[in-house]
N, C-alpha and C. Protein backbone atom coordinates (compact mmCIF):
# COMPACT_ATOMS: atom_id res chain seq x y z
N UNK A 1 14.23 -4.04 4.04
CA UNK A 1 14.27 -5.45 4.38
C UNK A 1 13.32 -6.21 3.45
N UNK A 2 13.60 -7.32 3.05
CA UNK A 2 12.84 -8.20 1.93
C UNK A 2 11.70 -8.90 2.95
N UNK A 3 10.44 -9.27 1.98
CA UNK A 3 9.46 -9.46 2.45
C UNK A 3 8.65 -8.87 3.34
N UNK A 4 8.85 -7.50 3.81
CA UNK A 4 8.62 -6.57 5.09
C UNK A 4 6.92 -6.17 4.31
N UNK A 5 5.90 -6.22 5.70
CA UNK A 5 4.86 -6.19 5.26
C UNK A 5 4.70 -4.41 5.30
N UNK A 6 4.49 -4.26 4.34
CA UNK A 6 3.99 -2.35 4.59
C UNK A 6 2.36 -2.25 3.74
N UNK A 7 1.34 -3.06 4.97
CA UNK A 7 0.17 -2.25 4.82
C UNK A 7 0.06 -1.12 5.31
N UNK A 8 -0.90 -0.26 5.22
CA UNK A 8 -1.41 1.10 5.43
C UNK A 8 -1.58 1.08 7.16
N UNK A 9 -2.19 0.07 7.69
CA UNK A 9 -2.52 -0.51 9.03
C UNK A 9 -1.22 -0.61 10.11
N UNK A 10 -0.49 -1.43 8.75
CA UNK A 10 1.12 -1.73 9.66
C UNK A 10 1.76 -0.04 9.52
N UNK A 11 1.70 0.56 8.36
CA UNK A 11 2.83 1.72 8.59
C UNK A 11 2.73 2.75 9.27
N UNK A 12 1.04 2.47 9.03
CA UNK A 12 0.05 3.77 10.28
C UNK A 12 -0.59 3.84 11.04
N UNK A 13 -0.41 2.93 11.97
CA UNK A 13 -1.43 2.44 13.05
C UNK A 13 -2.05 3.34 13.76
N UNK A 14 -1.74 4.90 13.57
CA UNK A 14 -2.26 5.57 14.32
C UNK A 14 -3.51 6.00 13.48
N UNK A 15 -3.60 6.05 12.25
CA UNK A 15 -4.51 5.98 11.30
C UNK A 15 -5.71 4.63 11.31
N UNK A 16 -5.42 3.07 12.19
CA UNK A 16 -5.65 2.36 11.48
C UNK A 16 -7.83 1.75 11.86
N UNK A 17 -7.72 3.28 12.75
CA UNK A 17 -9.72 3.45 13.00
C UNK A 17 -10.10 3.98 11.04
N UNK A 18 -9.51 5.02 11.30
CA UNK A 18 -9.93 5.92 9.83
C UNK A 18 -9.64 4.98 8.85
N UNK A 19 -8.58 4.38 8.05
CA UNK A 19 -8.59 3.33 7.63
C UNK A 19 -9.86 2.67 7.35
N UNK A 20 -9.90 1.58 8.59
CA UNK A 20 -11.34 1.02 8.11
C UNK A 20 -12.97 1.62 8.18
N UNK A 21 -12.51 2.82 8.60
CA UNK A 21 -14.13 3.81 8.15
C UNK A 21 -13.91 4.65 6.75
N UNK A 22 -13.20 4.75 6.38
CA UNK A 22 -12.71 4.86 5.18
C UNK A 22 -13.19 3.76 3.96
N UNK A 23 -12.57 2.87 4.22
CA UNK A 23 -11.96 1.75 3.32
C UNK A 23 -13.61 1.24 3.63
N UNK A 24 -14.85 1.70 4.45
CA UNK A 24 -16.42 1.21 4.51
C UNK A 24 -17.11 2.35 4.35
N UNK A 25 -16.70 3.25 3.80
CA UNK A 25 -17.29 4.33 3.40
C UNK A 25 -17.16 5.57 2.08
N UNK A 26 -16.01 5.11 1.39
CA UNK A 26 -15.60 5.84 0.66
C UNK A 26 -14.91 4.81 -0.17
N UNK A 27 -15.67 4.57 -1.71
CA UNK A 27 -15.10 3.83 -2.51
C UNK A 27 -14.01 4.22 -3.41
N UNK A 28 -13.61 5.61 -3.63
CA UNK A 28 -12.56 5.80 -3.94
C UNK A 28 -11.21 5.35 -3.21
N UNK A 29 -11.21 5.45 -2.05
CA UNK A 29 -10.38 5.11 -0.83
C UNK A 29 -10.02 3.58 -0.47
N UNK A 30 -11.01 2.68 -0.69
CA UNK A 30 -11.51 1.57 -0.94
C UNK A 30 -10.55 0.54 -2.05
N UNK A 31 -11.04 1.49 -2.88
CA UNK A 31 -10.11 0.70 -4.23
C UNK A 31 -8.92 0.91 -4.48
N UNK A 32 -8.12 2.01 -4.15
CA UNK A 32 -6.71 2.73 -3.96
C UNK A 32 -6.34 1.59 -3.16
N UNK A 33 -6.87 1.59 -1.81
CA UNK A 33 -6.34 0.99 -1.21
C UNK A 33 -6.21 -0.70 -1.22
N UNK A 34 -7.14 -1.49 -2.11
CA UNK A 34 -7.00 -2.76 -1.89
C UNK A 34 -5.70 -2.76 -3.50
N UNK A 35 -5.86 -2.00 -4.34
CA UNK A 35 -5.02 -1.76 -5.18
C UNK A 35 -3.48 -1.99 -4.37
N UNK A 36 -3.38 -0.71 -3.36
CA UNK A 36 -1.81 -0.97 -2.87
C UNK A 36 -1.68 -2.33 -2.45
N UNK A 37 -2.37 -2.89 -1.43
CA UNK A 37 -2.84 -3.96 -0.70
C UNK A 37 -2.05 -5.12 -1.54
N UNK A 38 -3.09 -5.20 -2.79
CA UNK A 38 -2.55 -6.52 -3.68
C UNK A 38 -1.12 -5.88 -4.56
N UNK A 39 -0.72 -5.00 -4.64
CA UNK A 39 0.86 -4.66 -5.13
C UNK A 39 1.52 -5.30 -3.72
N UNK A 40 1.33 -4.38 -2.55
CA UNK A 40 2.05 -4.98 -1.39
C UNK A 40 2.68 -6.69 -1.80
N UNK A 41 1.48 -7.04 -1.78
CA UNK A 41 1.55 -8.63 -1.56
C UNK A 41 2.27 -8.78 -2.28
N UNK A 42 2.37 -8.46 -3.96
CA UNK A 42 2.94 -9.49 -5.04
C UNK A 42 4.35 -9.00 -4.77
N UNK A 43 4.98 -7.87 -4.76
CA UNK A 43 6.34 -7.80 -4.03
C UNK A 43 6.94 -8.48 -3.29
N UNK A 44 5.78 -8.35 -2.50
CA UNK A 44 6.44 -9.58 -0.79
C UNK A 44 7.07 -10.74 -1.36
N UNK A 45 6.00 -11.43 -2.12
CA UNK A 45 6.13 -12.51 -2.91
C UNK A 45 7.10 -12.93 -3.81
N UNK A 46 7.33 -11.38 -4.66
CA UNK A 46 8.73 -11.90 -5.50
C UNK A 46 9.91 -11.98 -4.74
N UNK A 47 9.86 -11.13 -3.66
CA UNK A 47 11.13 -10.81 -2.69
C UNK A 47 11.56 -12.34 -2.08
N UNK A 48 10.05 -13.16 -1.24
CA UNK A 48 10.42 -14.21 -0.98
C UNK A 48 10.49 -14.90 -1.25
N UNK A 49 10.13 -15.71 -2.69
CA UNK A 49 10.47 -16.50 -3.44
C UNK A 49 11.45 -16.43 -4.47
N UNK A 50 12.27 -15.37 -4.37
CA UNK A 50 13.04 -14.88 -6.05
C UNK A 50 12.85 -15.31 -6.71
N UNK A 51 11.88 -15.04 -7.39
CA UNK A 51 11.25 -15.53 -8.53
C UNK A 51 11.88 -14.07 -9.72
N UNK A 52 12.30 -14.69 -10.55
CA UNK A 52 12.98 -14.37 -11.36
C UNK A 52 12.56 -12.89 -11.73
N UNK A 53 12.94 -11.47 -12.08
CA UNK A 53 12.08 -10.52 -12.32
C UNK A 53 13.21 -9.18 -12.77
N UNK A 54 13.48 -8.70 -13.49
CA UNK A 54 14.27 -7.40 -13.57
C UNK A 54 14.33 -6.10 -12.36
N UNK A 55 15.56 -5.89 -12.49
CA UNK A 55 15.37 -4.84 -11.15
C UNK A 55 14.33 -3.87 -12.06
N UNK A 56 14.63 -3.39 -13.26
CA UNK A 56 13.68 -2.53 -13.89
C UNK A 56 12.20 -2.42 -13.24
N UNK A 57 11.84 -4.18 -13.52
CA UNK A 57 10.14 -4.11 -12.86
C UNK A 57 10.19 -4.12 -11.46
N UNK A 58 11.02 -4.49 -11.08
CA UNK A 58 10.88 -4.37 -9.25
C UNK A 58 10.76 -3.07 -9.19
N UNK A 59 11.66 -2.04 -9.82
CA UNK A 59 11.75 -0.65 -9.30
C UNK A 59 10.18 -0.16 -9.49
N UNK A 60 9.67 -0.30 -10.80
CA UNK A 60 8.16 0.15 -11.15
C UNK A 60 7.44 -0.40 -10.41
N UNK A 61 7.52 -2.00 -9.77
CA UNK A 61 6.17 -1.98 -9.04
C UNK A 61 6.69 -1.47 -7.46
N UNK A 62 7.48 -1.09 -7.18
CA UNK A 62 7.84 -0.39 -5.55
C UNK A 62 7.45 1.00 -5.80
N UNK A 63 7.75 1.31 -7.09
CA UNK A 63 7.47 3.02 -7.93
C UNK A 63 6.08 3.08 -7.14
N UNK A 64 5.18 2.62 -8.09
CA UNK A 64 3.86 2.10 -8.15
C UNK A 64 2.97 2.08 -6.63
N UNK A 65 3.77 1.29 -6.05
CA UNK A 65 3.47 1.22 -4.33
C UNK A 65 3.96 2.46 -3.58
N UNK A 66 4.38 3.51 -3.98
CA UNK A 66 5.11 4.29 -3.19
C UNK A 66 4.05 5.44 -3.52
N UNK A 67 3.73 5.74 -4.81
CA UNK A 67 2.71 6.36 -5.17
C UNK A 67 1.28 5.91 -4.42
N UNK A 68 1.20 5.06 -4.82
CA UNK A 68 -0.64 4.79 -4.01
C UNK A 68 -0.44 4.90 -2.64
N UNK A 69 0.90 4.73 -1.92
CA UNK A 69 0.46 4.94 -0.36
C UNK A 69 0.94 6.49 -0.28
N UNK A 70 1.45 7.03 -1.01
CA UNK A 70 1.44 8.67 -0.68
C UNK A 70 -0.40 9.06 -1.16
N UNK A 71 -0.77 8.89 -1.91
CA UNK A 71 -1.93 9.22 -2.60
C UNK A 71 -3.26 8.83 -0.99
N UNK A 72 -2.76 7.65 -0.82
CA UNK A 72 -3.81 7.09 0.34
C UNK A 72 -3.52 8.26 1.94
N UNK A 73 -2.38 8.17 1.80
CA UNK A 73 -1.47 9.09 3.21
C UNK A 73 -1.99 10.58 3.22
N UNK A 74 -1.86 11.17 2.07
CA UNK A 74 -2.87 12.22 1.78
C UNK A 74 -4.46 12.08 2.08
N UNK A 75 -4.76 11.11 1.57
CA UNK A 75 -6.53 11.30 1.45
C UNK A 75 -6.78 11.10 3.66
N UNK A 76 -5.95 10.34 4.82
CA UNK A 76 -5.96 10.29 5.64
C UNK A 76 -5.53 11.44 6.18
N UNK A 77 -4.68 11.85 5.53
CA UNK A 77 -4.46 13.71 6.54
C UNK A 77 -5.14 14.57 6.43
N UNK A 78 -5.85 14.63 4.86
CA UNK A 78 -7.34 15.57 4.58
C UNK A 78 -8.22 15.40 6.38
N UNK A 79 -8.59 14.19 5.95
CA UNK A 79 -9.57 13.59 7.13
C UNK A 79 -9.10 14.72 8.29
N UNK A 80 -8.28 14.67 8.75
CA UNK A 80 -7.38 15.37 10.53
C UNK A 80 -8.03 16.89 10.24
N UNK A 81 -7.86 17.57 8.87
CA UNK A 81 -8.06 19.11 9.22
C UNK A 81 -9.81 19.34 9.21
């Protein structure tokens, strides 16, 4: 669905304590994550404004976003064991 918000918070709420003890404690985690954060957004953005853009770059920056929240999704399941 276009414009659909997929923060880390929204997709994982069951995650979304660790999250912010994370995201205040671990600056690797921190920056990954405001990284996805601001990709999130600018997507949202092209989606709802169609603002002019190649599917090419749409695909790379969803690429892009799909990677950092697997990368983040990992560093939160470490946490569980």
């Amino acid at each position: 669905m276009l414009g659909e918000n997929h923060l880390l918070t929204t997709d994982f709420p069951e995650f979304g304590d660790m999250i912010k003890t994370l995201s205040e404690q671990d600056a690797h985690f921190k920056q990954e994550n405001s990284r996805y954060t601001l990709l999130d957004k600018e997507i949202r953005e092209l989606e709802l404004s169609n603002t002019p853009i190649s599917d090419e770059e749409m695909h790379k920056l969803k690429h892009d976003r799909s990677v950092l929240k697997d990368s983040l999704y990992g560093q939160l399941k470490q946490m569980l064991v």
